[in-house]
N, C-alpha and C. Protein backbone atom coordinates (compact mmCIF):
# COMPACT_ATOMS: atom_id res chain seq x y z
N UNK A 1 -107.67 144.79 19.06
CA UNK A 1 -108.40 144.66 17.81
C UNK A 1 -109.07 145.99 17.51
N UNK A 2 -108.91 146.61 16.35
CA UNK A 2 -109.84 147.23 15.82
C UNK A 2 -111.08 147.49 15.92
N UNK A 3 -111.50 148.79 16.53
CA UNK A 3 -113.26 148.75 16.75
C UNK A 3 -113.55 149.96 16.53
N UNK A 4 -114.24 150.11 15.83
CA UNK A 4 -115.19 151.60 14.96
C UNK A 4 -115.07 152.13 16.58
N UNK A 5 -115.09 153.66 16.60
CA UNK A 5 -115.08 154.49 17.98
C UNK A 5 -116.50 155.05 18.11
N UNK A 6 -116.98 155.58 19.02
CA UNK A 6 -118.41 155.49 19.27
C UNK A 6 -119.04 156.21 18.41
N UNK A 7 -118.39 157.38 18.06
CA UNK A 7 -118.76 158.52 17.34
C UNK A 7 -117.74 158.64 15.80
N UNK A 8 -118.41 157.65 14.60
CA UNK A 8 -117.78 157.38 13.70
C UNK A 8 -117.20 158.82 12.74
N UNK A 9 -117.67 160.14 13.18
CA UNK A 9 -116.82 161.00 12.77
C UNK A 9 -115.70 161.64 13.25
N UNK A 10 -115.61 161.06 14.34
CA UNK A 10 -114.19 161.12 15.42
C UNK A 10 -112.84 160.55 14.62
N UNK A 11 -112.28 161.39 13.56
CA UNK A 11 -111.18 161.10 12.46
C UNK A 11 -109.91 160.83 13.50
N UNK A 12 -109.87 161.46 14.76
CA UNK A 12 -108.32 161.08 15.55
C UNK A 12 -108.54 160.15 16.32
N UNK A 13 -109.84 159.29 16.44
CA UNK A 13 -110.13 158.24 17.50
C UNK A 13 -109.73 157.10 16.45
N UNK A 14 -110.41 157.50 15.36
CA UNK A 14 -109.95 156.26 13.82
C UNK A 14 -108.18 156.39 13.62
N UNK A 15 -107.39 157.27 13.52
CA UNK A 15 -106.14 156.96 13.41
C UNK A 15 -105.72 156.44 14.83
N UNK A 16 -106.06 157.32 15.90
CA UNK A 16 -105.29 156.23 17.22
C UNK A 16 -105.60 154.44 17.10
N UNK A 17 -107.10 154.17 16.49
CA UNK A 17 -107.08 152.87 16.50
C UNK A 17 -106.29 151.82 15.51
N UNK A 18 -105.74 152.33 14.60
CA UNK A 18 -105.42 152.47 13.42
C UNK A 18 -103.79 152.15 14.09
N UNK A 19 -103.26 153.42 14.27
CA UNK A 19 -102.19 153.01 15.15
C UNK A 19 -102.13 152.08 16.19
N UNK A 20 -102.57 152.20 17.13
CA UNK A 20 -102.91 150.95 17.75
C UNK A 20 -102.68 149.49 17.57
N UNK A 21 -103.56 149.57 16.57
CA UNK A 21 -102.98 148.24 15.44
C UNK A 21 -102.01 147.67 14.68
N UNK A 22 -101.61 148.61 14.43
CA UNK A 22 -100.31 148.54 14.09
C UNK A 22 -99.28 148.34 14.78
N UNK A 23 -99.15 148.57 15.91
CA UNK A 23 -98.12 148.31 17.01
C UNK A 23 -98.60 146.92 17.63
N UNK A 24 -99.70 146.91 17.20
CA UNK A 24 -99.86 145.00 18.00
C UNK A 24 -99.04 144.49 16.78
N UNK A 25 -99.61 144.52 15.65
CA UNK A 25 -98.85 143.94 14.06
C UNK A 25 -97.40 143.68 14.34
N UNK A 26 -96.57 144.69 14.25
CA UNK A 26 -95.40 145.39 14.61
C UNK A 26 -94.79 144.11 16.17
N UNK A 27 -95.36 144.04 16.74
CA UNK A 27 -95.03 143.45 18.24
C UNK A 27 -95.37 141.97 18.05
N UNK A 28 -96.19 141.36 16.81
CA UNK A 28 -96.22 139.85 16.52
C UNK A 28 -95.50 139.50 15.73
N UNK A 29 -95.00 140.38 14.28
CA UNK A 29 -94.00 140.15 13.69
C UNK A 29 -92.52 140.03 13.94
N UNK A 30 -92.00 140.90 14.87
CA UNK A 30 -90.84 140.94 16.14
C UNK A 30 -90.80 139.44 16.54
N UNK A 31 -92.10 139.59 17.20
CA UNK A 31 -91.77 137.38 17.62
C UNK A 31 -91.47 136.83 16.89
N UNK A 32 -92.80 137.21 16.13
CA UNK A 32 -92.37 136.11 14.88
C UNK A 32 -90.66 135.98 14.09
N UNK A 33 -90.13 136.95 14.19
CA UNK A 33 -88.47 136.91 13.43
C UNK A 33 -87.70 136.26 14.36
N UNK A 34 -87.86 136.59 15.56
CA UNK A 34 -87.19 135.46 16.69
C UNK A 34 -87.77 134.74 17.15
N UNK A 35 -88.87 133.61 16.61
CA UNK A 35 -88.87 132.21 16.42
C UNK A 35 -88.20 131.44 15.42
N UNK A 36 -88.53 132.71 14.12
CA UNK A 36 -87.64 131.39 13.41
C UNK A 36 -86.41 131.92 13.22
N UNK A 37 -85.96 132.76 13.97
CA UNK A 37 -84.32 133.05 14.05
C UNK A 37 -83.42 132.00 14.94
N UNK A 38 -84.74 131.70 15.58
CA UNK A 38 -84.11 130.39 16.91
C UNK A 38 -84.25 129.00 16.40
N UNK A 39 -85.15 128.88 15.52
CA UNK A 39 -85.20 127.49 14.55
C UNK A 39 -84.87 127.30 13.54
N UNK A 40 -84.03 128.39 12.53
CA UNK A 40 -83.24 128.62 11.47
C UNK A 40 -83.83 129.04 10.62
N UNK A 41 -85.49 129.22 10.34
CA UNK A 41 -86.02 129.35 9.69
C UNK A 41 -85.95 130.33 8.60
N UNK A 42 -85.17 130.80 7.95
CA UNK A 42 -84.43 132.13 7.45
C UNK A 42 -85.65 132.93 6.34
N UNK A 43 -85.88 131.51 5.85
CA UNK A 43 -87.49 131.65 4.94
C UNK A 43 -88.52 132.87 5.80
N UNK A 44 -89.18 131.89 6.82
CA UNK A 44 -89.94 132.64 7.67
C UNK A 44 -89.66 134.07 8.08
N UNK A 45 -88.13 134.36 8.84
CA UNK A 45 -87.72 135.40 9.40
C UNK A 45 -87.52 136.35 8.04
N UNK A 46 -87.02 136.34 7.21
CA UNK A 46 -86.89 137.29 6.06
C UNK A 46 -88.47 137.56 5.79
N UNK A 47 -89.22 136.83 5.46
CA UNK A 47 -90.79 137.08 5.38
C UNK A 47 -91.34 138.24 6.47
N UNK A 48 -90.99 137.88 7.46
CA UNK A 48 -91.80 138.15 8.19
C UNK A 48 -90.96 139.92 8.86
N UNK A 49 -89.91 139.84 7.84
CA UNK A 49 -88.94 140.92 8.05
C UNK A 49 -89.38 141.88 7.21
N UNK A 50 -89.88 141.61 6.33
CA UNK A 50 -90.40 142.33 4.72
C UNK A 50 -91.80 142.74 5.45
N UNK A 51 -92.49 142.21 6.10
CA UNK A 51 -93.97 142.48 6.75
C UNK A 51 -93.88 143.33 7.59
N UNK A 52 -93.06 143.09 8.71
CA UNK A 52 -92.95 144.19 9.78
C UNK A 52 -92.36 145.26 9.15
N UNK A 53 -91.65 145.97 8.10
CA UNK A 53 -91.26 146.91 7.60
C UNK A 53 -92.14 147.65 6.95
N UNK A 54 -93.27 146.33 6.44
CA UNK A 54 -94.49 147.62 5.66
C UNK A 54 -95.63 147.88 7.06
N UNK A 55 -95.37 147.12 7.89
CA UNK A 55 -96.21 147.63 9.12
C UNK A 55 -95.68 149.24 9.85
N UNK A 56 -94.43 148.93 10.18
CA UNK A 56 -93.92 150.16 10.74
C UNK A 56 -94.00 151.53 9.43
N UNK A 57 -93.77 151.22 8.53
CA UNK A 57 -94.05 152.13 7.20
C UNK A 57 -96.05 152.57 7.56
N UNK A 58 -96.65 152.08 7.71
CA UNK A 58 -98.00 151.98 8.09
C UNK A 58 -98.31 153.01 9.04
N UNK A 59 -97.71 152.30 10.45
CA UNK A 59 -97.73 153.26 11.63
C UNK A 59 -97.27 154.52 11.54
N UNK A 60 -96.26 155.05 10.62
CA UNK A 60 -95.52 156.39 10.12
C UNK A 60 -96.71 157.30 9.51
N UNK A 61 -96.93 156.29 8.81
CA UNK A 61 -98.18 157.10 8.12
C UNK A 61 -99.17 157.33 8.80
N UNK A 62 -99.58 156.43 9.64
CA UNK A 62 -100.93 157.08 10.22
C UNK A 62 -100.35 158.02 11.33
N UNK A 63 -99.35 158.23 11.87
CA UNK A 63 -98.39 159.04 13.00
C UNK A 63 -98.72 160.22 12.45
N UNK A 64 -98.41 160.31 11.45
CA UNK A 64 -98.82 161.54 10.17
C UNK A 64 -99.41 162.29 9.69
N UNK A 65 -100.66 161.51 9.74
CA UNK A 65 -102.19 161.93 9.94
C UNK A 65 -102.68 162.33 10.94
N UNK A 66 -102.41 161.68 12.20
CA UNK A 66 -102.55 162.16 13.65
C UNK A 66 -102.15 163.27 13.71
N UNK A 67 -100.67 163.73 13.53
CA UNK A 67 -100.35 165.50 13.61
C UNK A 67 -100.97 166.17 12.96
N UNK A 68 -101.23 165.80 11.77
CA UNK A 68 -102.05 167.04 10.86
C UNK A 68 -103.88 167.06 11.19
N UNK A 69 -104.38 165.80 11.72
CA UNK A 69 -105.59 166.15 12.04
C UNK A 69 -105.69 166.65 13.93
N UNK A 70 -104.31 166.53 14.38
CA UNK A 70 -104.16 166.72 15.74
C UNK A 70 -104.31 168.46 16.03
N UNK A 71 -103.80 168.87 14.78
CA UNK A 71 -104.06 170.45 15.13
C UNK A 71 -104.48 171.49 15.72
């Protein structure tokens, strides 16, 4: 989970958490497409296919930010 870093002007502690998060996101939506890939659910899995794509789109971006404030 997400938690402010001790020192709230710490901009690469806020994207690692940031990322972070995103890869949990990323790693529940994955299940989530193979549950209901295993129960037919095609509804669910397409949903949840469209979600994990703007998650990983997410993580890119903050990947992004990390190099350029990683400098």
């Amino acid at each position: 989970m997400l938690q402010p870093p001790s020192d709230p002007t710490d901009v690469v502690a806020v994207i690692r958490g940031v990322i972070a998060s995103e890869e949990e996101a990323i790693a529940h939506y994955e299940k989530l497409i193979e549950l209901a890939r295993h129960h037919h659910d095609y509804v669910s899995e397409n949903l949840a296919i469209e979600i994990l794509s703007e998650e990983e789109a997410h993580r890119q971006q903050f990947q992004g930010y990390l190099k350029e404030y990683s400098k």
